[in-house]
N, C-alpha and C. Protein backbone atom coordinates (compact mmCIF):
# COMPACT_ATOMS: atom_id res chain seq x y z
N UNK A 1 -47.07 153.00 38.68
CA UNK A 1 -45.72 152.46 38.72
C UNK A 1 -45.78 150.96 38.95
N UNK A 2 -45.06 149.99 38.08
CA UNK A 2 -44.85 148.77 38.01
C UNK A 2 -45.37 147.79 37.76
N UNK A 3 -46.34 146.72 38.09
CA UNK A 3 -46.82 145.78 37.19
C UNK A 3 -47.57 145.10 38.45
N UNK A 4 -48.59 144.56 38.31
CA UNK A 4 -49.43 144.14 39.04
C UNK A 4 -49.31 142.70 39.16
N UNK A 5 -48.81 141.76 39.90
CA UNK A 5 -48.81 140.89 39.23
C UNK A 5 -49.12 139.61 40.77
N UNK A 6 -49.71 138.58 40.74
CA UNK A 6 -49.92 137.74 42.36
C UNK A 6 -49.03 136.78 42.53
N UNK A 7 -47.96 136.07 41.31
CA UNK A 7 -47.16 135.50 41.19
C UNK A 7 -45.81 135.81 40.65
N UNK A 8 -44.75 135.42 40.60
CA UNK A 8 -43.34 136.09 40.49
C UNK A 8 -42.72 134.71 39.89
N UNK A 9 -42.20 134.50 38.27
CA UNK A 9 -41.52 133.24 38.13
C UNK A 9 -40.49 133.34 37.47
N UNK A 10 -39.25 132.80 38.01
CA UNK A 10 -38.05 132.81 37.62
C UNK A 10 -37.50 132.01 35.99
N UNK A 11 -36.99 132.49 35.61
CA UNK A 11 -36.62 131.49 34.66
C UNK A 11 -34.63 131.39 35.16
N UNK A 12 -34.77 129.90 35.07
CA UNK A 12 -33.41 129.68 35.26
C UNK A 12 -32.39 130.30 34.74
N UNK A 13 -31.92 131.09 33.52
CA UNK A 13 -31.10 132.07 33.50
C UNK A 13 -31.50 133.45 33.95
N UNK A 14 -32.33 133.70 34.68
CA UNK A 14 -32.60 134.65 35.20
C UNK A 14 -31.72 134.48 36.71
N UNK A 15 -32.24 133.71 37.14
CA UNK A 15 -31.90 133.32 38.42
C UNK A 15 -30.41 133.33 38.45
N UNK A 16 -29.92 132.14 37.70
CA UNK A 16 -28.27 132.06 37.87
C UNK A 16 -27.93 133.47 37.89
N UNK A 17 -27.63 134.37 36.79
CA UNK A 17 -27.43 135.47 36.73
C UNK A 17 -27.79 136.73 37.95
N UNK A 18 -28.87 136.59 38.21
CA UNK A 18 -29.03 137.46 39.36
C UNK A 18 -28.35 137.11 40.64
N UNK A 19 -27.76 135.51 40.73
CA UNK A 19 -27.10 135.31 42.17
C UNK A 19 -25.58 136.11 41.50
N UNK A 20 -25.19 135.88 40.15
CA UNK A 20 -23.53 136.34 40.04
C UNK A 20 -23.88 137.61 39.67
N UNK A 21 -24.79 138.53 39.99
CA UNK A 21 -24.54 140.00 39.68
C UNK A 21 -25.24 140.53 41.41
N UNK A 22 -25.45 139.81 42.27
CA UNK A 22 -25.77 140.03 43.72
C UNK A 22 -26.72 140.95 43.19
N UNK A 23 -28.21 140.11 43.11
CA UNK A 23 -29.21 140.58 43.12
C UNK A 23 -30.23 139.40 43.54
N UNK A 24 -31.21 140.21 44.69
CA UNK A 24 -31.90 139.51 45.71
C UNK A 24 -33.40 139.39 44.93
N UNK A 25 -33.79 138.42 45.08
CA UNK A 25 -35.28 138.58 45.27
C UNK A 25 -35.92 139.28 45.66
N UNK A 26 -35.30 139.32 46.67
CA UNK A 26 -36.32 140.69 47.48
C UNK A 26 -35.82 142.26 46.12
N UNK A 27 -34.97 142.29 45.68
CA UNK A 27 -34.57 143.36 44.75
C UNK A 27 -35.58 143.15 44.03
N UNK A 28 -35.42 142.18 43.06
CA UNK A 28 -36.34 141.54 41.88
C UNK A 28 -38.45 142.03 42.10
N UNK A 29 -38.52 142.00 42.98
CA UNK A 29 -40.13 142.05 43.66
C UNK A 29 -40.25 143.25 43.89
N UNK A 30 -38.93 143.96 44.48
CA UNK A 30 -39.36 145.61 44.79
C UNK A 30 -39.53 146.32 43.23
N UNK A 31 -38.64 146.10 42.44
CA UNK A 31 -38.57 146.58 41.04
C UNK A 31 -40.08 145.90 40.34
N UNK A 32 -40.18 145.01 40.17
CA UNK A 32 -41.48 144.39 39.95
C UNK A 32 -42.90 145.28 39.97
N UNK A 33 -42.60 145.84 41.24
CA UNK A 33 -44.11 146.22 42.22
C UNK A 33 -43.56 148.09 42.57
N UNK A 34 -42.69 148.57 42.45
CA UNK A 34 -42.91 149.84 42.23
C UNK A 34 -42.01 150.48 41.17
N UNK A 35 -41.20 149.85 40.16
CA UNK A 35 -40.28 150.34 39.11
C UNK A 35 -40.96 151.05 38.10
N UNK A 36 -40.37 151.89 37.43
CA UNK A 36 -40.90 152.53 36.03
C UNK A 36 -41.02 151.33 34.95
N UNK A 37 -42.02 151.48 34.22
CA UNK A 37 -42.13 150.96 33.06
C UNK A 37 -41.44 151.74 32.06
N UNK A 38 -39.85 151.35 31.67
CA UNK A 38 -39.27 152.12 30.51
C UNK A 38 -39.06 151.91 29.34
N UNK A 39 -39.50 150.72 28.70
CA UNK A 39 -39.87 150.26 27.51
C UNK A 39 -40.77 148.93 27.48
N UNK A 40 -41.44 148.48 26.14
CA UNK A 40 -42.33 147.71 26.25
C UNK A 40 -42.29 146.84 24.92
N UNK A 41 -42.68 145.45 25.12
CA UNK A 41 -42.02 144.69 24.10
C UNK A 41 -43.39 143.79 23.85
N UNK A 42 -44.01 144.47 23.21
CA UNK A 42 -45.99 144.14 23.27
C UNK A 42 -45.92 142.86 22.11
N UNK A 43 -44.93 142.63 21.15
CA UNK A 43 -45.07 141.62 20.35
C UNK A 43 -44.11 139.98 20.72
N UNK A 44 -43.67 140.70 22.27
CA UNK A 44 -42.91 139.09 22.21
C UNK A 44 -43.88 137.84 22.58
N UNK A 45 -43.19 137.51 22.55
CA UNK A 45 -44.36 135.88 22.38
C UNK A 45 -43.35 134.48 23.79
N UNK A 46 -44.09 134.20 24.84
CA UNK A 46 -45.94 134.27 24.32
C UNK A 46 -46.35 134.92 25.22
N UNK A 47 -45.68 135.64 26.03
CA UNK A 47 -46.52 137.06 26.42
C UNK A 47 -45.85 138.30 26.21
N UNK A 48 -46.15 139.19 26.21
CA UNK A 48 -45.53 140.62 25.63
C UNK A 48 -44.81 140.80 27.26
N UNK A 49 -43.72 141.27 27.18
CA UNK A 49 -42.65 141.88 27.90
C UNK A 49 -42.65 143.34 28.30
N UNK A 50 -41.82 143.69 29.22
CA UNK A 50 -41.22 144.85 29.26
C UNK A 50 -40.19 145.04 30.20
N UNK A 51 -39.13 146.49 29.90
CA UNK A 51 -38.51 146.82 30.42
C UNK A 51 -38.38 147.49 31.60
N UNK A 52 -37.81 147.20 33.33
CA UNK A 52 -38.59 148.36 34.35
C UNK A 52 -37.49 148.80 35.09
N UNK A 53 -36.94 149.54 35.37
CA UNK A 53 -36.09 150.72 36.02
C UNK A 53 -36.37 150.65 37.37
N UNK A 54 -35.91 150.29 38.60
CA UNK A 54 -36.14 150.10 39.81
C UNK A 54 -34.87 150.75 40.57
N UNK A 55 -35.12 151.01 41.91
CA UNK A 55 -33.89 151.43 42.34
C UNK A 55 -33.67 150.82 43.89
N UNK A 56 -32.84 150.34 44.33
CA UNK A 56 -32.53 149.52 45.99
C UNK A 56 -31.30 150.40 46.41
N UNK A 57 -31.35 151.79 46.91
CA UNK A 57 -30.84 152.57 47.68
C UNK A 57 -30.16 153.50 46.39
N UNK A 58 -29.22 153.43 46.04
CA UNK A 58 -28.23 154.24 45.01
C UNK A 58 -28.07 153.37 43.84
N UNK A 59 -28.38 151.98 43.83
CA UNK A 59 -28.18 150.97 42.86
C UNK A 59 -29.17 150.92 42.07
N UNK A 60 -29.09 151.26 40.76
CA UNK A 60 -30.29 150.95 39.56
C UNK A 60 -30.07 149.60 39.47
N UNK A 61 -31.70 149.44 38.89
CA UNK A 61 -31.48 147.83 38.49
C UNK A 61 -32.73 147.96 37.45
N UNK A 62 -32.44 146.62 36.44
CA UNK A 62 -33.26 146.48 35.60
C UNK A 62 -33.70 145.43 35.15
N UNK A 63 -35.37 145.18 35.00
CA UNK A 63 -35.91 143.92 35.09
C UNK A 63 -36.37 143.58 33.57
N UNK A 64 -36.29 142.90 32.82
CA UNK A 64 -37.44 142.44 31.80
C UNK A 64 -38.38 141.07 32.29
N UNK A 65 -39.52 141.66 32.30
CA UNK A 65 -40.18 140.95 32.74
C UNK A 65 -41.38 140.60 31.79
N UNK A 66 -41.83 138.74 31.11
CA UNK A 66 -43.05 139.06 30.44
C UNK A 66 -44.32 138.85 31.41
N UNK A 67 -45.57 139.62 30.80
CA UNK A 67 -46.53 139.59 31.83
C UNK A 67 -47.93 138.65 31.56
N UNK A 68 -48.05 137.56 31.94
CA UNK A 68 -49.25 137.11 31.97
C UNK A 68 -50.16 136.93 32.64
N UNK A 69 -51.08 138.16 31.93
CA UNK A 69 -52.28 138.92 32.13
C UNK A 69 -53.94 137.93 32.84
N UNK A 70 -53.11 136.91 31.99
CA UNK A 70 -55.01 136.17 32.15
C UNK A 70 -53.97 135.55 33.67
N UNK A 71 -53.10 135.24 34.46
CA UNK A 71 -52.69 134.60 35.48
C UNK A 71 -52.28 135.38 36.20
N UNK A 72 -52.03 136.40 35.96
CA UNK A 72 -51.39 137.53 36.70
C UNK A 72 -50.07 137.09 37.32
N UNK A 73 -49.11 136.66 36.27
CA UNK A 73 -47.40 136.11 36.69
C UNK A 73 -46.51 137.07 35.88
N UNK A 74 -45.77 137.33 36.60
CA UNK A 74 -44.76 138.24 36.40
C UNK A 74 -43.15 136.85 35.41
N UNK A 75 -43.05 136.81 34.76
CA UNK A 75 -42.22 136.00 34.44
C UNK A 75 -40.87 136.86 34.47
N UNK A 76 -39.51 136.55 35.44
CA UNK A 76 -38.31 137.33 35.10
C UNK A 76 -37.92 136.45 34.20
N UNK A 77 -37.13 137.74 33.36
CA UNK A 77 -36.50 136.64 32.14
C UNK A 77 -34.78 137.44 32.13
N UNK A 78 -34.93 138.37 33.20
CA UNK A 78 -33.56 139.18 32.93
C UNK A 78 -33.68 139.67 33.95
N UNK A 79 -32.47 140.11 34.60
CA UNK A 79 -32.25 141.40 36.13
C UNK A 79 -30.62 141.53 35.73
N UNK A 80 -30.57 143.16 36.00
CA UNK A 80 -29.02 143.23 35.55
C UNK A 80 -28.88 145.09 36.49
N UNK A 81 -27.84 145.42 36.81
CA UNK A 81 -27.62 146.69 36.92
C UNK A 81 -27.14 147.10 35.73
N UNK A 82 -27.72 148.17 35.04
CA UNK A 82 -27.36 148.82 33.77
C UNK A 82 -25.64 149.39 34.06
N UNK A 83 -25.19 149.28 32.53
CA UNK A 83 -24.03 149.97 32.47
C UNK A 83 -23.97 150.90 32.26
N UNK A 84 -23.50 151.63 33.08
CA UNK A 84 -23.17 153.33 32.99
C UNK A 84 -22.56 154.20 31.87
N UNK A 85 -21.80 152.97 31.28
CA UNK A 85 -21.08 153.47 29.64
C UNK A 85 -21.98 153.28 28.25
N UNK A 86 -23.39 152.54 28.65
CA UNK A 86 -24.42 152.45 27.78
C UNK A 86 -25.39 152.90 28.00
N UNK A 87 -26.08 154.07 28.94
CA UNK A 87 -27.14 154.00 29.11
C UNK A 87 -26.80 155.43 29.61
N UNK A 88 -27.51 156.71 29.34
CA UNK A 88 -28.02 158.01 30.02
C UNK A 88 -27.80 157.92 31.29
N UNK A 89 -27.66 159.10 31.98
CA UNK A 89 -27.10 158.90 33.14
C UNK A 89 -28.12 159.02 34.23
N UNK A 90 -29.84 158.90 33.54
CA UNK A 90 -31.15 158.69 34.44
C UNK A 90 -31.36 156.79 33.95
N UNK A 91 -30.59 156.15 33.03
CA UNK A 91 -30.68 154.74 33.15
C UNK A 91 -32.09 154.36 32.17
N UNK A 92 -33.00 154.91 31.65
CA UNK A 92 -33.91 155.18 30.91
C UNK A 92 -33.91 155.10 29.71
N UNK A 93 -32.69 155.27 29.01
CA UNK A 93 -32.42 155.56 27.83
C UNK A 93 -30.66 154.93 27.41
N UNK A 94 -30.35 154.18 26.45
CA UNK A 94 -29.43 153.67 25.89
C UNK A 94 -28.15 155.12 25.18
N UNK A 95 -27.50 155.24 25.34
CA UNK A 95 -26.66 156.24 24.51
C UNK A 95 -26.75 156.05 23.03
């Protein structure tokens, strides 16, 4: 479960966005370091991405994160709580 990673780097629309959807860092790192890997985006550039499913009490949350491997940095490029009117009701899967 989750992504191995020794560094954690924000990208500025990551950030803005996660303060106006009240989501913590400390959220961001728990999802990071024990979330499901629920999809995977192996051709983005310039490091391959993925999608991870985390949970902070009753609240899903969801990270895309790309991973660079030779530095071991977690790059956020997205954090959002999924919408309930788009997504299965395990959050895993898009309707």
């Amino acid at each position: 479960m989750g992504i191995n990673f020794a560094r954690i780097i924000y990208r500025t629309h990551a950030f803005e966005r996660m303060f106006e959807r009240g989501i913590t860092i400390s959220d961001v790192r728990h999802v990071l370091g024990t979330g499901e890997i629920i999809a995977d985006y192996p051709d983005d550039r310039p490091y391959p991405s993925c999608l991870l499913l985390g949970w902070r009490g009753e609240r899903p949350l969801h990270v895309v994160a790309a991973i660079n491997k030779d530095e071991k940095e977690a790059i956020v490029i997205i954090a959002y709580e999924p919408d309930k009117t788009l997504w299965e009701s395990d959050f895993r899967r898009k309707k």
